[in-house]
N, C-alpha and C. Protein backbone atom coordinates (compact mmCIF):
# COMPACT_ATOMS: atom_id res chain seq x y z
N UNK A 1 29.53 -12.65 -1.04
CA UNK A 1 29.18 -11.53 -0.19
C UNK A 1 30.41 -11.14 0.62
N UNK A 2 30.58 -9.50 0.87
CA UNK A 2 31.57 -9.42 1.52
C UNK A 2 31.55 -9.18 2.79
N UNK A 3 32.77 -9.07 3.72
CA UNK A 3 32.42 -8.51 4.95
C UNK A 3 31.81 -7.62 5.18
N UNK A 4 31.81 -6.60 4.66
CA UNK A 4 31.03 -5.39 4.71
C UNK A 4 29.57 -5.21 4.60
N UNK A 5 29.36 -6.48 3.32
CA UNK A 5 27.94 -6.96 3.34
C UNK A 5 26.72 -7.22 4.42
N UNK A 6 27.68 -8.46 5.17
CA UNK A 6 27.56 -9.39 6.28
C UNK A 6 26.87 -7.92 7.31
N UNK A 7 27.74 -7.23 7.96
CA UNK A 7 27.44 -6.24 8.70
C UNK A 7 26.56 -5.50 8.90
N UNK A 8 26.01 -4.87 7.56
CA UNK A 8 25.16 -3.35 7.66
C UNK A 8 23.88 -3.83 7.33
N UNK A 9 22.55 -3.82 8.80
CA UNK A 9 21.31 -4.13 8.35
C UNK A 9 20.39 -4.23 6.98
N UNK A 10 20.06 -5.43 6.77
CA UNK A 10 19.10 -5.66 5.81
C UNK A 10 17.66 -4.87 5.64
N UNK A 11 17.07 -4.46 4.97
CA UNK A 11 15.99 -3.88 4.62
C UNK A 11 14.92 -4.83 4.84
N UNK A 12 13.39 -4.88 5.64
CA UNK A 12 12.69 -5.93 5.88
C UNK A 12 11.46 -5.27 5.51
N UNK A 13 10.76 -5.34 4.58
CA UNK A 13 9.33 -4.53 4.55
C UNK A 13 8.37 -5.21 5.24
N UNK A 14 7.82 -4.28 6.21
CA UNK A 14 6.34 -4.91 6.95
C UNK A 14 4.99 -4.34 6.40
N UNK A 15 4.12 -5.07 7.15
CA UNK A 15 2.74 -4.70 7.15
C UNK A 15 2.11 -4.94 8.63
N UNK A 16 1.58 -3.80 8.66
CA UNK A 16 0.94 -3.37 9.91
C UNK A 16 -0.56 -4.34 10.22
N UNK A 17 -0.63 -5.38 10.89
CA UNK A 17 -1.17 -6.37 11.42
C UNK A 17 -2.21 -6.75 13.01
N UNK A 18 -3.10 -6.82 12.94
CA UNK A 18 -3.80 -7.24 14.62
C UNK A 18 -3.97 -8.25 14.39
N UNK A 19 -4.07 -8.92 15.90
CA UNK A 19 -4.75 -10.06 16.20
C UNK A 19 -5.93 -9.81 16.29
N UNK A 20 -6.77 -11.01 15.90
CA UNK A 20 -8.01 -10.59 16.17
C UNK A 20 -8.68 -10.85 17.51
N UNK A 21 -9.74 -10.03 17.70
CA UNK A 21 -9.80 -10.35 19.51
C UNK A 21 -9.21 -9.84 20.35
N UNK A 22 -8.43 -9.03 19.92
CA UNK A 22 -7.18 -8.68 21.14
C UNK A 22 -7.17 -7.07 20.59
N UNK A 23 -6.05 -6.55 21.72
CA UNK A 23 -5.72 -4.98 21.29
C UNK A 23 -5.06 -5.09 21.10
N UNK A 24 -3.96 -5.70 20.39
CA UNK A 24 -2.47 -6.02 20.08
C UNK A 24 -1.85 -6.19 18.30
N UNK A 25 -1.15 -5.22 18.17
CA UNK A 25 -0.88 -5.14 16.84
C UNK A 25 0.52 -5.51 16.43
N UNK A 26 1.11 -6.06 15.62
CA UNK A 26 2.38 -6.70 15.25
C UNK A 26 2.32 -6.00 13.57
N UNK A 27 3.65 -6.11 13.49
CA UNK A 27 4.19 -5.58 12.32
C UNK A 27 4.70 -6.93 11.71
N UNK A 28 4.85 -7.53 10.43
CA UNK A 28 4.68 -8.54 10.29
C UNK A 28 5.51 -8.50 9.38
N UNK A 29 7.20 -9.10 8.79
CA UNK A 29 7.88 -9.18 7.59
C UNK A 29 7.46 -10.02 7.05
N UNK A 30 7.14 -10.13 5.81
CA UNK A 30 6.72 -11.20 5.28
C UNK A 30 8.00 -12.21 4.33
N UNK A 31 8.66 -11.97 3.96
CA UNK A 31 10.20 -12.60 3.33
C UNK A 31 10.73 -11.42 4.22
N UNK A 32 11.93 -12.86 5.28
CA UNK A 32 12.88 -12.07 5.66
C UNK A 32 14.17 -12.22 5.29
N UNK A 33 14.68 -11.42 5.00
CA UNK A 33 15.78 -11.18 4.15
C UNK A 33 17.03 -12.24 4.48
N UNK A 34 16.94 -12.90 5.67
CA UNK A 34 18.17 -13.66 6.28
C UNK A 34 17.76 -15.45 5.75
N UNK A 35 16.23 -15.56 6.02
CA UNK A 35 16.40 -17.06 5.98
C UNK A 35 14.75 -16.77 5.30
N UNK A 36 14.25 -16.17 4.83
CA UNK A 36 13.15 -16.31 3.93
C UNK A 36 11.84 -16.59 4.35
N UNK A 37 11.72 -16.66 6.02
CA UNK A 37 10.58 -16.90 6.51
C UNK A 37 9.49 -15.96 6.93
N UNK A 38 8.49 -15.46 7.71
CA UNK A 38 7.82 -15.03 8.10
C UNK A 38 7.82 -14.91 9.60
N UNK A 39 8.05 -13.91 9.62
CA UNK A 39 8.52 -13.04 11.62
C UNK A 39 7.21 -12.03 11.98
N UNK A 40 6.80 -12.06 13.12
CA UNK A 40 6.05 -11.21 13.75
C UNK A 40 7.07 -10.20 14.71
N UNK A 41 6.42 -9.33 15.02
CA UNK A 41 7.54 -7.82 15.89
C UNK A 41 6.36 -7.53 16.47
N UNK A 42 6.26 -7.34 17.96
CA UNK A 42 4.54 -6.57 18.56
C UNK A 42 5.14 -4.80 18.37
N UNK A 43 4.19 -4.34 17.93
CA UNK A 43 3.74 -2.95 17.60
C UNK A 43 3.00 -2.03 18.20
N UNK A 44 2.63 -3.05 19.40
CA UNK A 44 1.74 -1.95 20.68
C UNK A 44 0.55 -2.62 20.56
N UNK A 45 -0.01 -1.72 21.92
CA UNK A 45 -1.84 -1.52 21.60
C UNK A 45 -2.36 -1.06 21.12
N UNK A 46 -3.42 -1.50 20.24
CA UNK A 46 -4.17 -0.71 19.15
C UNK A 46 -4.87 0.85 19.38
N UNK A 47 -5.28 1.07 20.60
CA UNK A 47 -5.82 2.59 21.17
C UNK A 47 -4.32 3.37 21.44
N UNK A 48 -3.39 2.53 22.37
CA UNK A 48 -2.23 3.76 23.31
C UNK A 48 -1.09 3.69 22.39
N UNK A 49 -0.92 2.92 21.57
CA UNK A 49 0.43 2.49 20.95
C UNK A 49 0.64 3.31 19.71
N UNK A 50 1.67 4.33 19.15
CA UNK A 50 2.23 4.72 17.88
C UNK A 50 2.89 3.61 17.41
N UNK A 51 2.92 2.53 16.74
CA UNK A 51 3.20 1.84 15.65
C UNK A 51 4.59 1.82 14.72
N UNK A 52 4.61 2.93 14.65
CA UNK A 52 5.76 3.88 14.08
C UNK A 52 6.86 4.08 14.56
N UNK A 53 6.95 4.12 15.89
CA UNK A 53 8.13 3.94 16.84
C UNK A 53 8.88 2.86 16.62
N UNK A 54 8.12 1.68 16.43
CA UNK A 54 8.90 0.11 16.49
C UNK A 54 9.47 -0.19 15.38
N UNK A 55 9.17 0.85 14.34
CA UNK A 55 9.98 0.18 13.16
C UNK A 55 11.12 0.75 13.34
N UNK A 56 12.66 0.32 12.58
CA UNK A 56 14.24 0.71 12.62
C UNK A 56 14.84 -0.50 12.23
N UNK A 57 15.87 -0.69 13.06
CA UNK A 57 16.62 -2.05 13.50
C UNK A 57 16.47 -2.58 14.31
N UNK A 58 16.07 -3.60 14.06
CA UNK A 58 15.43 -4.83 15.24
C UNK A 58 16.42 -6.23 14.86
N UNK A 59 16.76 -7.25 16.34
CA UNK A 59 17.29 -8.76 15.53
C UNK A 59 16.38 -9.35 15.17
N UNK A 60 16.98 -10.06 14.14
CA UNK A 60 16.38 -11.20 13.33
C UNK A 60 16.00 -12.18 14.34
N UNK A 61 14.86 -12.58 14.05
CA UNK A 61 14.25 -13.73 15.49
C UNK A 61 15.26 -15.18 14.69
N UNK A 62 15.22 -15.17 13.64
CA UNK A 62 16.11 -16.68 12.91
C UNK A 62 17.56 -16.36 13.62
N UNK A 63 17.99 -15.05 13.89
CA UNK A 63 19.35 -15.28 14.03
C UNK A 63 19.49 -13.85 14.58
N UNK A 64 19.76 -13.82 16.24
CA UNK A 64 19.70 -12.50 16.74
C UNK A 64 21.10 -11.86 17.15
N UNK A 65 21.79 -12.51 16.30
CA UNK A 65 23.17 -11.86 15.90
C UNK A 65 23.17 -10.85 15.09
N UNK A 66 22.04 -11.15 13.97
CA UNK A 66 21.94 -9.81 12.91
C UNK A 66 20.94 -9.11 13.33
N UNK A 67 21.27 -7.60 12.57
CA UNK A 67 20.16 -7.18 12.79
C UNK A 67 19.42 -6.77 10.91
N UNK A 68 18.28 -6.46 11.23
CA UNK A 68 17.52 -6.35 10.14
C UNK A 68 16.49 -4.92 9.92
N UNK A 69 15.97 -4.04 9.45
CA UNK A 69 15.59 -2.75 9.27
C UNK A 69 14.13 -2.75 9.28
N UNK A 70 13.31 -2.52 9.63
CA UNK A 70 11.74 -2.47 9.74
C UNK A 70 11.43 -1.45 8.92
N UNK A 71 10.93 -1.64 7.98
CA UNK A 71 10.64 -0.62 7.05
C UNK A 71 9.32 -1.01 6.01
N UNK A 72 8.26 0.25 6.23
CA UNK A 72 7.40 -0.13 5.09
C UNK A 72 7.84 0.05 3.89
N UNK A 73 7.07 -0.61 2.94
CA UNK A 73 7.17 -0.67 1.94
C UNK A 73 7.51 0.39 0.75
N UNK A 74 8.50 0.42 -0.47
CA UNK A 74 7.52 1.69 -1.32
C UNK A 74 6.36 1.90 -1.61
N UNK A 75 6.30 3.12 -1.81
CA UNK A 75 5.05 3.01 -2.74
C UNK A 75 5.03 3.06 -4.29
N UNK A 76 4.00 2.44 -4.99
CA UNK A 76 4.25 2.35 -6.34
C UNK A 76 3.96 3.74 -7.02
N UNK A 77 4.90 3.98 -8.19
CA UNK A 77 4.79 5.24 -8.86
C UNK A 77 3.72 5.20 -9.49
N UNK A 78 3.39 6.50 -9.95
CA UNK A 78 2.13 6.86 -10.37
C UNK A 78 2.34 6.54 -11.87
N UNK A 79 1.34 5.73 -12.73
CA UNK A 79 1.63 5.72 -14.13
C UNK A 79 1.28 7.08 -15.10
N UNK A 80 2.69 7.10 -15.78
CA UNK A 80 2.67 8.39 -16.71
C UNK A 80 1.37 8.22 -17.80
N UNK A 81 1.36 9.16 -18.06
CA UNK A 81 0.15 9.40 -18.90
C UNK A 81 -1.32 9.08 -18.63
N UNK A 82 -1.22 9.03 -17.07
CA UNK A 82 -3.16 8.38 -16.64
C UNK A 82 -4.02 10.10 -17.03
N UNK A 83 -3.17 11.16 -16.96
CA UNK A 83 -4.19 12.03 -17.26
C UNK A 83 -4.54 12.45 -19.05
N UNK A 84 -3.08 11.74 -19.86
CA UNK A 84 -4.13 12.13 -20.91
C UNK A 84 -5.37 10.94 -21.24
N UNK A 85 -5.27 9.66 -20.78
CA UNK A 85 -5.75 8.95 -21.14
C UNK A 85 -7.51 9.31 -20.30
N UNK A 86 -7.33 10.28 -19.40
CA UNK A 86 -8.42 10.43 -18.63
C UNK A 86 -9.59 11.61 -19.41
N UNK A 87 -8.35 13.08 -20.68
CA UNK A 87 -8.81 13.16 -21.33
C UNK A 87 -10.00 12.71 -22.33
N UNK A 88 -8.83 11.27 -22.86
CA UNK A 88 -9.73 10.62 -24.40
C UNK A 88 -10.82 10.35 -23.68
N UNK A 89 -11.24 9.71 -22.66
CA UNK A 89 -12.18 9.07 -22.21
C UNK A 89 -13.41 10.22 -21.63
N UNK A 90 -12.99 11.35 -21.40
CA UNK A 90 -14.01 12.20 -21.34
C UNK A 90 -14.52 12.84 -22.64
N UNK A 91 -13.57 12.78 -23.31
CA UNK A 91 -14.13 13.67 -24.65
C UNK A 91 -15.04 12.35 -25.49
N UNK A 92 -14.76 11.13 -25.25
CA UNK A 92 -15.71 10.01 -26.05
C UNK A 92 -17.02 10.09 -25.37
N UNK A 93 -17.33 10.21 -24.22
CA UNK A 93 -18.59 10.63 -23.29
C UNK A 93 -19.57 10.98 -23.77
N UNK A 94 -21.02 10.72 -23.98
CA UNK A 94 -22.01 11.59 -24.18
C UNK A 94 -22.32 12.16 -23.54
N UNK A 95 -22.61 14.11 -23.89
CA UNK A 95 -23.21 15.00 -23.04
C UNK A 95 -24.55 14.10 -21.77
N UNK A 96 -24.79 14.93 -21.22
CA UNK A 96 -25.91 14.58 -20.13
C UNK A 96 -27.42 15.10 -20.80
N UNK A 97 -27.19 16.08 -21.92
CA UNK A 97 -28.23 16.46 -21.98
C UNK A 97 -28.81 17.98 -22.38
N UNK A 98 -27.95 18.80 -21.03
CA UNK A 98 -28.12 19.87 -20.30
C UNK A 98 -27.10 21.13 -21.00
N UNK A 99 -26.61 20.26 -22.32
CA UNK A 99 -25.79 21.42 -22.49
C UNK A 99 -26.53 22.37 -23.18
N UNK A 100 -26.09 23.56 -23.87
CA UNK A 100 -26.76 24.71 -24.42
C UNK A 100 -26.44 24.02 -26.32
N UNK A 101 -27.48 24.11 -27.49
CA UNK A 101 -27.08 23.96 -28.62
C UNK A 101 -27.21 25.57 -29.01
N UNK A 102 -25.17 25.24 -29.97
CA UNK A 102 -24.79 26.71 -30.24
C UNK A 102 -25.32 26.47 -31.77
């Protein structure tokens, strides 16, 4: 790894998390990119708090020399071809009944 590496925040995907019982919500990395563990970040109160604010660059609780990126997740792409396959499966269908015989 190079110096340059070392430097420029890591990418950390969270998930948006409560305690239970409480009004208190944490954003939660689950593999963190520095030492592989599991970190909590508080995220506000569940009624007054935007959530959304707290994610960016935050330090690493393992090592608050670095910093690390709060970021949800991607999302997964949509699989090609779900609409013809949504086709075949309507045209195998039996009518309801109600149609007109031509």
């Amino acid at each position: 790894m190079g110096k340059k590496d070392r430097r420029t925040p890591q990418p950390a995907f969270v998930t948006l998390r409560d305690l239970p019982g409480t009004r208190v919500m944490f954003w939660v990395v689950g593999e963190c990119p520095y030492c592989g563990e599991r970190h909590l970040h508080p995220a506000g109160n569940l009624r007054t708090a935007d959530p959304g604010e707290r994610l960016g660059e935050v330090p690493a609780p393992c090592d608050p020399g670095r910093l690390y990126d709060l970021q949800l997740p991607p999302r997964p792409q949509r699989k090609k071809g779900k609409e013809a396959r949504k086709k075949e499966r309507r045209k195998g269908k039996p009518g309801t009944g109600w149609e007109l015989e031509e």
